[in-house]
Protein backbone atom coordinates (compact mmCIF):
# COMPACT_ATOMS: atom_id res chain seq x y z
CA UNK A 1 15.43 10.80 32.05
CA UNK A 2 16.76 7.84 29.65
CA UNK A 3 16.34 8.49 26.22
CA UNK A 4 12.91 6.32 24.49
CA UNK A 5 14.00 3.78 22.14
CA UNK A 6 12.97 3.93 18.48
CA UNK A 7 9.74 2.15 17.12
CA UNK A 8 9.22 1.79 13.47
CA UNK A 9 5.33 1.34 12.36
CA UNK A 10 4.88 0.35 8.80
CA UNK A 11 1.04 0.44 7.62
CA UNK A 12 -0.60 -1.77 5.39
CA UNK A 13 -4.15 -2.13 3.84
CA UNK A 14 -5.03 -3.92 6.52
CA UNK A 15 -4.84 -1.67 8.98
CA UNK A 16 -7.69 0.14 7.24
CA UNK A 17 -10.51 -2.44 7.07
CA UNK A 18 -11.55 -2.17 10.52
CA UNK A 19 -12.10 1.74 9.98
CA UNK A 20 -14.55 1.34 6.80
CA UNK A 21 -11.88 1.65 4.21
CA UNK A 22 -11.95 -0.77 1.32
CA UNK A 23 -9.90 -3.50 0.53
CA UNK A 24 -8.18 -4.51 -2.40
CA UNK A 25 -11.04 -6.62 -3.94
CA UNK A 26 -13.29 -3.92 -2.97
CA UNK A 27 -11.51 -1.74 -5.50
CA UNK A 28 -11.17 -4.29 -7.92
CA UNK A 29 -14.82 -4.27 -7.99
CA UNK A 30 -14.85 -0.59 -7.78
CA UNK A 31 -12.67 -0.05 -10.76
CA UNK A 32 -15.48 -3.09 -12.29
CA UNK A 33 -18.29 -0.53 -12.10
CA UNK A 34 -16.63 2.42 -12.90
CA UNK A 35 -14.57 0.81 -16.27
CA UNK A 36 -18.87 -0.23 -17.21
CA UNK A 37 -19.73 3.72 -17.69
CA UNK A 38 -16.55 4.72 -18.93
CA UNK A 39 -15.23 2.23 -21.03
CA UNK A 40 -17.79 -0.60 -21.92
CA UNK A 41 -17.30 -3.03 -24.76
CA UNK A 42 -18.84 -1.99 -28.13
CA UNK A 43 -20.29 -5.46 -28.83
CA UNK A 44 -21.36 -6.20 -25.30
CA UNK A 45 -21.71 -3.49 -22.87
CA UNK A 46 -22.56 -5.52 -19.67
CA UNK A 47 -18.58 -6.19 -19.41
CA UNK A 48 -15.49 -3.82 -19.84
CA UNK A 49 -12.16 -3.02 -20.53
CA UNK A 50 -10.51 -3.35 -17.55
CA UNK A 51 -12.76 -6.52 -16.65
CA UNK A 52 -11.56 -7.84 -20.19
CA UNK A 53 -7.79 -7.58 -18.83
CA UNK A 54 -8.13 -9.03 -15.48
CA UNK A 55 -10.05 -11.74 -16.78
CA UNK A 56 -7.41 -12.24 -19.19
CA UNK A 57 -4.80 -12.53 -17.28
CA UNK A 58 -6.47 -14.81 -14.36
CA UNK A 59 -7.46 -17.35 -17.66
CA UNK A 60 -4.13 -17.47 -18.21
CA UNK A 61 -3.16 -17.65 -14.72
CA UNK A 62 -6.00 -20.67 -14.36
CA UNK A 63 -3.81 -23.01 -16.70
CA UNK A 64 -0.68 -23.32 -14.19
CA UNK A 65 0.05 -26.86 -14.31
CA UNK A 66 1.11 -26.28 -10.44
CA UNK A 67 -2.13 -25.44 -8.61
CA UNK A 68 0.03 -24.22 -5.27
CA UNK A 69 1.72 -21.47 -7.65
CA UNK A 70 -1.86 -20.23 -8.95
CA UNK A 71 -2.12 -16.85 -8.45
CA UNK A 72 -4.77 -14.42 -9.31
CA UNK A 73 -4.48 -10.49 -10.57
CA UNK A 74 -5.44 -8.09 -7.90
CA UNK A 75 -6.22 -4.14 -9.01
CA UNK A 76 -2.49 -2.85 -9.03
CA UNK A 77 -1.59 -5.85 -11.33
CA UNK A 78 -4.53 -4.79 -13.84
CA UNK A 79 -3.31 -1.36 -13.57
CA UNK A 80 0.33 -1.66 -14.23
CA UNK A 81 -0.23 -4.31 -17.16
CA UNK A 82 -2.75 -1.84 -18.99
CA UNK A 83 0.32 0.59 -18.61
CA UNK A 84 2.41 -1.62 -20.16
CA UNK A 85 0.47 -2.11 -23.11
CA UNK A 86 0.24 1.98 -24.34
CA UNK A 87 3.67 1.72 -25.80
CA UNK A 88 3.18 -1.41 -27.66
CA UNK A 89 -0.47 -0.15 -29.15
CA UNK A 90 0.92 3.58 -29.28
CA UNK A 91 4.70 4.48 -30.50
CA UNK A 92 4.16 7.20 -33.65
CA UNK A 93 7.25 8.55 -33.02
CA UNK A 94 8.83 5.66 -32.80
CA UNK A 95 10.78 5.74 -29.42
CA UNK A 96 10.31 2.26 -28.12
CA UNK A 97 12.72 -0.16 -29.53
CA UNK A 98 10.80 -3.22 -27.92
CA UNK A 99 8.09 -2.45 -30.19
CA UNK A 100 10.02 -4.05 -32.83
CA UNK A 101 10.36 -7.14 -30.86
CA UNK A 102 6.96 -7.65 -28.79
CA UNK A 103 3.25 -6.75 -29.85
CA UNK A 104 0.63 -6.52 -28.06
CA UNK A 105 -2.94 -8.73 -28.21
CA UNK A 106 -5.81 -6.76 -29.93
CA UNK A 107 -8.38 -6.00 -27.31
CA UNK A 108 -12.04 -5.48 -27.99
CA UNK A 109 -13.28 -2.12 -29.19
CA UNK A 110 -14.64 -0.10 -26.61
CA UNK A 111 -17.62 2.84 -27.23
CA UNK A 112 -16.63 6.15 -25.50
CA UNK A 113 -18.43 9.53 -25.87
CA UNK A 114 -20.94 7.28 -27.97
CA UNK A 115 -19.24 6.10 -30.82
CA UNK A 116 -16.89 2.69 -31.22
CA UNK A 117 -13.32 2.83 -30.44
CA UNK A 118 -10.59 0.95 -31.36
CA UNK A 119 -8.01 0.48 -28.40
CA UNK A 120 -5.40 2.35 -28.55
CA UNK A 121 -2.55 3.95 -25.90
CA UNK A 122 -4.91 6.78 -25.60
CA UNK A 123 -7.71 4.95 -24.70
CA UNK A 124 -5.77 3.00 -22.19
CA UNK A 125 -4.53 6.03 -21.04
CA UNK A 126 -8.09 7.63 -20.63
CA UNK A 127 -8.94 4.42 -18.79
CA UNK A 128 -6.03 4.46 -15.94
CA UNK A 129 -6.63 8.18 -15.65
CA UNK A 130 -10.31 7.71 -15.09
CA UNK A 131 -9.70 4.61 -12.40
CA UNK A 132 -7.40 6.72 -10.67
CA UNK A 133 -9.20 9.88 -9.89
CA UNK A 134 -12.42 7.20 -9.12
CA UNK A 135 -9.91 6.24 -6.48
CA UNK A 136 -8.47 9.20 -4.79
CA UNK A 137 -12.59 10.38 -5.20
CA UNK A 138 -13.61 7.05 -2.92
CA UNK A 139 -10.85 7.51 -0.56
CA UNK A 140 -11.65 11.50 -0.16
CA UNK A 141 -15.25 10.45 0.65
CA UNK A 142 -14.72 7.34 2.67
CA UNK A 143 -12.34 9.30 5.17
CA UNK A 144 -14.57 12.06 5.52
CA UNK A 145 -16.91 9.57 6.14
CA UNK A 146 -14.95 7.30 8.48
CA UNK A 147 -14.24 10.91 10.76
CA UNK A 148 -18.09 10.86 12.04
CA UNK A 149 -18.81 6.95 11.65
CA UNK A 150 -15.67 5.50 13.15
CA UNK A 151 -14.66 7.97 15.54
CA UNK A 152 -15.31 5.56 18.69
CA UNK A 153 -12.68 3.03 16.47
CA UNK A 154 -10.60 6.31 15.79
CA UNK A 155 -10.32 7.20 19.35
CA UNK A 156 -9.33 4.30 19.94
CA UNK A 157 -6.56 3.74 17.68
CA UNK A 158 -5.38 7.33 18.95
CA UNK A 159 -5.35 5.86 22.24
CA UNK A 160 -3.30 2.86 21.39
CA UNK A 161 -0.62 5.70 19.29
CA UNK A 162 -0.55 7.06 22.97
CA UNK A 163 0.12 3.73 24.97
CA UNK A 164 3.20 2.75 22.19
CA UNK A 165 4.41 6.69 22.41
CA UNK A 166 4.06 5.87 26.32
CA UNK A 167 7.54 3.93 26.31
CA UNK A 168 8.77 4.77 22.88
CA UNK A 169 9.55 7.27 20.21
CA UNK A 170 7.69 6.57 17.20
CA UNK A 171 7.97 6.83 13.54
CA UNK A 172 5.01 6.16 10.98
CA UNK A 173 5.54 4.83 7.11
CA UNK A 174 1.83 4.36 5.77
CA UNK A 175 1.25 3.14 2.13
CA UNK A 176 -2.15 3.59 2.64
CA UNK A 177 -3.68 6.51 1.40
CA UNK A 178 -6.07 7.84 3.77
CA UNK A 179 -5.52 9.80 7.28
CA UNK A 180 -6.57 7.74 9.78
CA UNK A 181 -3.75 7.92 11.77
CA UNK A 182 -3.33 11.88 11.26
CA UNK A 183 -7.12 11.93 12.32
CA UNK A 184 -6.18 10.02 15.53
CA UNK A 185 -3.25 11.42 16.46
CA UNK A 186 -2.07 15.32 15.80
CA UNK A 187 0.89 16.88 15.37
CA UNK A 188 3.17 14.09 13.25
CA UNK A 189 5.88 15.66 10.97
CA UNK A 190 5.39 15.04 7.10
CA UNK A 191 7.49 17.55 5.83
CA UNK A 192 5.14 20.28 4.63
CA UNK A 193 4.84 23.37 6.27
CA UNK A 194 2.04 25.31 7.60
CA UNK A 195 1.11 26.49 4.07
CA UNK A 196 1.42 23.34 2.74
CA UNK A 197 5.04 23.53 0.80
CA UNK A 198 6.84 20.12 0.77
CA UNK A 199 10.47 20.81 2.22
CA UNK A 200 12.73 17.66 1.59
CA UNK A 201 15.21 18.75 3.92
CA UNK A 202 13.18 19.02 6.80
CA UNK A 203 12.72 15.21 6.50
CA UNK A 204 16.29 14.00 5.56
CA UNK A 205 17.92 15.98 8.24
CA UNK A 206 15.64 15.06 10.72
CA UNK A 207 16.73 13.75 13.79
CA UNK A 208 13.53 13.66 15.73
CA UNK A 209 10.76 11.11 15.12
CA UNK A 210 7.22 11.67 15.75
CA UNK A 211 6.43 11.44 11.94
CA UNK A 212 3.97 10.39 9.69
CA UNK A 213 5.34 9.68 5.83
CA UNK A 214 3.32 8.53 2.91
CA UNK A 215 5.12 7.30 -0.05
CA UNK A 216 2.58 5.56 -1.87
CA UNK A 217 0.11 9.45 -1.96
CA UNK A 218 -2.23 10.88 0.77
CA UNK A 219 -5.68 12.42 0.62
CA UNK A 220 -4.25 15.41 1.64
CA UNK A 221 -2.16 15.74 -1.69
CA UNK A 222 -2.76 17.77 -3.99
CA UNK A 223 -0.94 19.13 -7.56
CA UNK A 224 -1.36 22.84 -7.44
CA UNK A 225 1.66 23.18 -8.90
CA UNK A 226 4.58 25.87 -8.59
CA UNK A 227 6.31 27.92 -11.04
CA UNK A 228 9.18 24.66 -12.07
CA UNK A 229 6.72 22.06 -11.85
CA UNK A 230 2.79 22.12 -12.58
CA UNK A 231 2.05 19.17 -11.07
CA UNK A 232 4.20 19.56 -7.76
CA UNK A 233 2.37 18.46 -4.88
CA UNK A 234 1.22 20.28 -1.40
CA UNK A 235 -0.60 19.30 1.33
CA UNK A 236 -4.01 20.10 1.74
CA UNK A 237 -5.24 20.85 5.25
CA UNK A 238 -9.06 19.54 3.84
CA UNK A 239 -9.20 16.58 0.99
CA UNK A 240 -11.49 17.99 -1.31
CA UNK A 241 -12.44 16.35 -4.81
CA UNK A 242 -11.35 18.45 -7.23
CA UNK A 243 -9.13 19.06 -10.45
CA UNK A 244 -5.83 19.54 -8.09
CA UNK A 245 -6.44 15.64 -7.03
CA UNK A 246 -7.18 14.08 -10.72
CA UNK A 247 -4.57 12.85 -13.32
CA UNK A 248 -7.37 13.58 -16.24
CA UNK A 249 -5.85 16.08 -18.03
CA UNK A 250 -2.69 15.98 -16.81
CA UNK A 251 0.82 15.13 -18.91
CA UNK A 252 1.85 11.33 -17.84
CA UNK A 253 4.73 10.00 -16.14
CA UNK A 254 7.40 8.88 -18.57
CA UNK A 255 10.17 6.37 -18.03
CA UNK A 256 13.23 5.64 -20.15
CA UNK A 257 12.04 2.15 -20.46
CA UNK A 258 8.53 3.11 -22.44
CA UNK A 259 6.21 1.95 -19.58
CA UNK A 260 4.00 5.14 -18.65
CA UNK A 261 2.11 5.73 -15.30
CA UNK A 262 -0.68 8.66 -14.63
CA UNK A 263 0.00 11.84 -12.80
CA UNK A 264 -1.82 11.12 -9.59
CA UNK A 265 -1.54 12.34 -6.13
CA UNK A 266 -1.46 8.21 -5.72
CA UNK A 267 1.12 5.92 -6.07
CA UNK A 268 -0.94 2.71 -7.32
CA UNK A 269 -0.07 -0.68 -9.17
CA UNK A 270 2.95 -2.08 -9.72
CA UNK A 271 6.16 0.04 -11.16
CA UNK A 272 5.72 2.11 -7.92
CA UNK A 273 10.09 2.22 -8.40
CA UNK A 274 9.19 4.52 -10.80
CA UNK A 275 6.24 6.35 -10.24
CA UNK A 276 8.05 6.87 -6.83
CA UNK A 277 10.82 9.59 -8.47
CA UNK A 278 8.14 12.12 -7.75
CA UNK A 279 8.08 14.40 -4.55
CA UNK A 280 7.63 13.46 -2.05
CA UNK A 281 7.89 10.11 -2.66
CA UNK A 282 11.35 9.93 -3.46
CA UNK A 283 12.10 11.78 -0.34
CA UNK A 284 9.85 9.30 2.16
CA UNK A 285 11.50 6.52 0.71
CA UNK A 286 15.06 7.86 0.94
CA UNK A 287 14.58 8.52 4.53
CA UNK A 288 13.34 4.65 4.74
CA UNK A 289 16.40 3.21 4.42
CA UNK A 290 17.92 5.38 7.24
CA UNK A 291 14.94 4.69 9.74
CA UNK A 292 14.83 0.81 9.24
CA UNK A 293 19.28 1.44 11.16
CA UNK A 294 17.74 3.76 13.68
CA UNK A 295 15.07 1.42 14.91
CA UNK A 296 15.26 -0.53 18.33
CA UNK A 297 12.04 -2.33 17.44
CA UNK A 298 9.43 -2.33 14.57
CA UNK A 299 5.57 -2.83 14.42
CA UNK A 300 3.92 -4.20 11.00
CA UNK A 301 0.29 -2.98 10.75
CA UNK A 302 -1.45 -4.90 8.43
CA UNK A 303 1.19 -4.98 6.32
CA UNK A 304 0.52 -7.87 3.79
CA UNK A 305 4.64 -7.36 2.93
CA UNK A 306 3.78 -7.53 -1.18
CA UNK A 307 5.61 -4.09 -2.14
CA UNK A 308 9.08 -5.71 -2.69
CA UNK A 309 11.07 -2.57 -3.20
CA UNK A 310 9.91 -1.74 0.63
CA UNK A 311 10.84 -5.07 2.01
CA UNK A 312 14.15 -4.44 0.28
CA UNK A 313 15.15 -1.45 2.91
CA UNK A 314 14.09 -4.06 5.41
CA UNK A 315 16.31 -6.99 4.32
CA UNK A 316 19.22 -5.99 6.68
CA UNK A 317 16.93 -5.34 9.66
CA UNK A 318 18.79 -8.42 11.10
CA UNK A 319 21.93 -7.06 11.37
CA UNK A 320 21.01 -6.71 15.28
CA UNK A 321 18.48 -8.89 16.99
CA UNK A 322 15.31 -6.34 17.19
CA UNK A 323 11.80 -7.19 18.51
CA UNK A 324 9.64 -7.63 15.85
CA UNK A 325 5.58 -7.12 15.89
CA UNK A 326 3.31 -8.36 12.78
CA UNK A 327 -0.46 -7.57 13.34
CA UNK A 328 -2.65 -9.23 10.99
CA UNK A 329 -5.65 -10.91 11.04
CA UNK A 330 -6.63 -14.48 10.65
CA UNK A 331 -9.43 -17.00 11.05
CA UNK A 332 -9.18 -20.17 13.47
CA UNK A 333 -8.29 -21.96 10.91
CA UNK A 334 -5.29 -20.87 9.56
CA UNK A 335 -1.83 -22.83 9.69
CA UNK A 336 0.46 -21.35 11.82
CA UNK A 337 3.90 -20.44 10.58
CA UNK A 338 5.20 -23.62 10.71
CA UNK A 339 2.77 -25.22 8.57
CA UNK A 340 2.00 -22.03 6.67
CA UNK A 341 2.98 -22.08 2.68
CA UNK A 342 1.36 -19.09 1.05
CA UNK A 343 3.00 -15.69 -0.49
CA UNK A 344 2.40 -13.66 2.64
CA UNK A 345 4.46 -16.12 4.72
CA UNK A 346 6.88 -16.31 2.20
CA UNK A 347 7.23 -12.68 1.93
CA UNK A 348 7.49 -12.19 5.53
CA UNK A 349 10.57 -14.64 6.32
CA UNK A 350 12.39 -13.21 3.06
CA UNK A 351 11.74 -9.78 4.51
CA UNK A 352 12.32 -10.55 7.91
CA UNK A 353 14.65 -13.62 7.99
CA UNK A 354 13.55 -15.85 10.91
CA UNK A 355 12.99 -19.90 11.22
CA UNK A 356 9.41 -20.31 10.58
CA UNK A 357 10.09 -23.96 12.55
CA UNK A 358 10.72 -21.90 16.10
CA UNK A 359 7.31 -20.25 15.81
CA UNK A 360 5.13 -21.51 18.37
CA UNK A 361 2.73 -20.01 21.44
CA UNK A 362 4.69 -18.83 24.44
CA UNK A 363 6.66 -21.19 26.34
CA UNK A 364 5.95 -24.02 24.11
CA UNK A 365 7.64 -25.80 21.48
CA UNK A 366 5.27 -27.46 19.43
CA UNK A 367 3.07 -25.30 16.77
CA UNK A 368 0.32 -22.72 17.97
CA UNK A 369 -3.22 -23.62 17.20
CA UNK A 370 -4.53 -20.26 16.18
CA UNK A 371 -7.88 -20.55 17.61
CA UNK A 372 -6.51 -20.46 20.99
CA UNK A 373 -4.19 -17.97 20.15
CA UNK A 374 -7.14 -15.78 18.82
CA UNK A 375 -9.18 -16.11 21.75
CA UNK A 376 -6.71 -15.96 24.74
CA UNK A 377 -5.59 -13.15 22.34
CA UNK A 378 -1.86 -14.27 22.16
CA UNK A 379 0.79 -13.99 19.86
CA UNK A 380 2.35 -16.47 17.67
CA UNK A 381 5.72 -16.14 18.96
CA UNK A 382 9.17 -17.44 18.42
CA UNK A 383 11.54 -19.39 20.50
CA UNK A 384 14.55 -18.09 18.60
CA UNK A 385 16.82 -15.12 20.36
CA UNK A 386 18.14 -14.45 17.36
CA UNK A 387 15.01 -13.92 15.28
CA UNK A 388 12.43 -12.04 17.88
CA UNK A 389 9.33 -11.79 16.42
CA UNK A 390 5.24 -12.06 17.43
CA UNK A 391 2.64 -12.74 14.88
CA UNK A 392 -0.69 -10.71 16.18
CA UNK A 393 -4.05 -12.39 14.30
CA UNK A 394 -6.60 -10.98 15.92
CA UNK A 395 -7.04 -7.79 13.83
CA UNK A 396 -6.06 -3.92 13.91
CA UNK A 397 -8.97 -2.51 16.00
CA UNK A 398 -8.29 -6.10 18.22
CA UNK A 399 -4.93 -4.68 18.43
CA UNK A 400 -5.95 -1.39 19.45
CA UNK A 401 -7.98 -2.77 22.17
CA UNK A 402 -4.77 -4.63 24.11
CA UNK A 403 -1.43 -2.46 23.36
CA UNK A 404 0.52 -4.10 25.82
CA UNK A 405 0.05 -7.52 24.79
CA UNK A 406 1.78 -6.07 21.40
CA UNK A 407 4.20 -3.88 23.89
CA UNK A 408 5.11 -6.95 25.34
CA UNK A 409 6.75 -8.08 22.44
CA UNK A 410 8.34 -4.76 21.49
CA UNK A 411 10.66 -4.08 24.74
């Protein structure tokens, strides 16, 4: 029997939506509400501290002269500019030698524990520690939930794992941070063992595929700790909300530049090249750059290709011609490629270098009109040998529903 070829699945956020996890403004609006009981201004309390910084930022991101370069803060920008600030509003021993050459805005006082506060790196601390274990708390709950709710979508995602395992080994790289695929398909290598030790060897030496690897955090991590490191993480066979799971508490992640980032089973905001150094991140991400040579042919799963140190182990993916697959989702009346001038397209042809000019609808030259793409439920294509690739837009559960009009693209 010939060997399978090698497919590559990278998972986005938007693989998740159809399965009842949130989105990125969902959390935004999450870590809204949950910065209002923590951390509410002292001299208003209907707005907050990590509302104050977001709506900073997008004031100042309202007055670009160039309203095609607008861009607005998402959570993981909020998150890694509070981080940035704690140096610059807290260096006593005085280890930061920017701090002599940049200063940080005042920000509002807050009132915590019932008296006023004064913002300081502790207090921003306090905040991204709270916002973070609010996270990993939502995403426990919401895949717990999602295992009852969504197991007819579940099932059926498991089913479409089965139709792309059909004709080809497969490897998984999620940066998402709940278990939907692990719930819909068994038996995937992560590199723990049965009781839940992580083992990087049994990932870097691997030869086989039929993994699952999470290098932005799981639900199923937790920091029990072991006798060198406290807050070394295992894998939990049950996500449970608990002290293991939280950063409160915890010492923080240091870097050499002054920039500090929580202790989270979570890899979240920007910096992620640095929170990252942990295990088993380090390892997962190692082992990237190896898969992305190995691959005959990789599958994008609502991946919204923003996490630039990923698209980097990408960037030589052209060094053969290799079908390509991009699942996303899109309304009728989106551009196609051709026309198409926003940061996701732009992130996708400098991660996957292509001719955004060849993309049409099968067999035709001219540019795809996506609402009959959407409801023949075709793919974007292109007419380039060198460049293969198919844009999917009719969604991840869509998706799940016709695997071989994505395996068609993949042989």
């Amino acid at each position: 029997m010939p060997l399978k070829r090698k497919l590559l699945i990278t998972v986005g956020a938007g693989a998740s939506l159809d399965f009842g996890l949130p989105s990125v403004s969902t959390i935004d609006r999450l870590f809204d509400c949950y910065a209002c009981k923590s951390h509410p201004l002292a001299d208003n309390h209907l707005f907050n501290l990590y509302q104050h910084v977001r709506d900073s930022i997008n004031t100042y991101y309202r007055c670009a002269l160039k309203p095609k370069l607008r861009k607005w803060a998402n959570f993981e920008e909020v998150l890694y500019q509070i981080n940035l600030l704690i140096p610059y509003l807290s260096d006593p021993d005085r280890l930061y030698g920017s701090s002599v050459l940049l200063a940080a805005n005042s920000l509002p006082d807050v009132r915590r524990f019932g008296r006023r506060n004064a913002v300081d790196g502790e207090v921003l601390s306090d905040l991204i520690n709270t916002l973070m274990d609010k996270l990993v708390d939502r995403f426990i709950d919401d895949c717990a939930a999602a295992s009852t709710s969504k197991a007819a979508e579940i099932a059926e995602l498991g089913r479409f794992l089965a139709a792309l395992q059909s004709e080809f080994e497969i490897g998984i790289i999620t940066l998402n941070y709940d278990n939907l695929f692990t719930q819909a398909l068994s038996g995937l290598h992560t590199g723990f063992d049965a009781a839940g030790k992580f083992d990087p060897m049994t990932v870097l030496a691997r030869t086989e595929w039929n993994f699952i690897y999470h290098p932005h955090g799981s639900v199923h991590f937790a920091m029990t700790g072991d006798a060198r490191d406290m807050h070394a993480i295992t894998w939990a066979a049950t996500p449970a909300k608990c002290h293991e799971v939280h950063a409160t508490g915890r010492n923080i992640q240091r870097s050499i530049e002054g920039t500090t980032y929580p202790m989270s089973p979570f890899v979240a905001g920007y910096g992620k090249t640095q929170q990252i150094l942990r295990q088993p991140f380090r390892t997962y991400f190692a082992q990237v750059n190896r898969l992305v040579h190995e691959a005959d042919s990789l599958l994008f799963l609502g991946y919204g290709f923003g996490d630039l140190h990923l698209n980097a182990a990408f960037s030589e993916v052209r060094d053969r011609p290799r079908p390509i697959v991009v699942v996303d989702w899109a309304d009728d009346h989106q551009d196609p490629l051709p026309f198409r001038h926003d940061t996701w397209s732009f992130n996708l042809f400098k991660t996957l270098p292509g001719d955004a000019g060849r993309m049409s609808s099968a067999g035709h030259a001219a540019p795809a009109d996506l609402a009959s793409l959407r409801a023949a439920r075709d793919l974007e294509v292109s007419n380039s040998s060198e460049h293969p690739l198919a844009v999917w837009y009719n969604g991840m559960l869509e998706a799940c529903r016709c695997p071989q009009k994505i395996l068609k693209h993949l042989r």
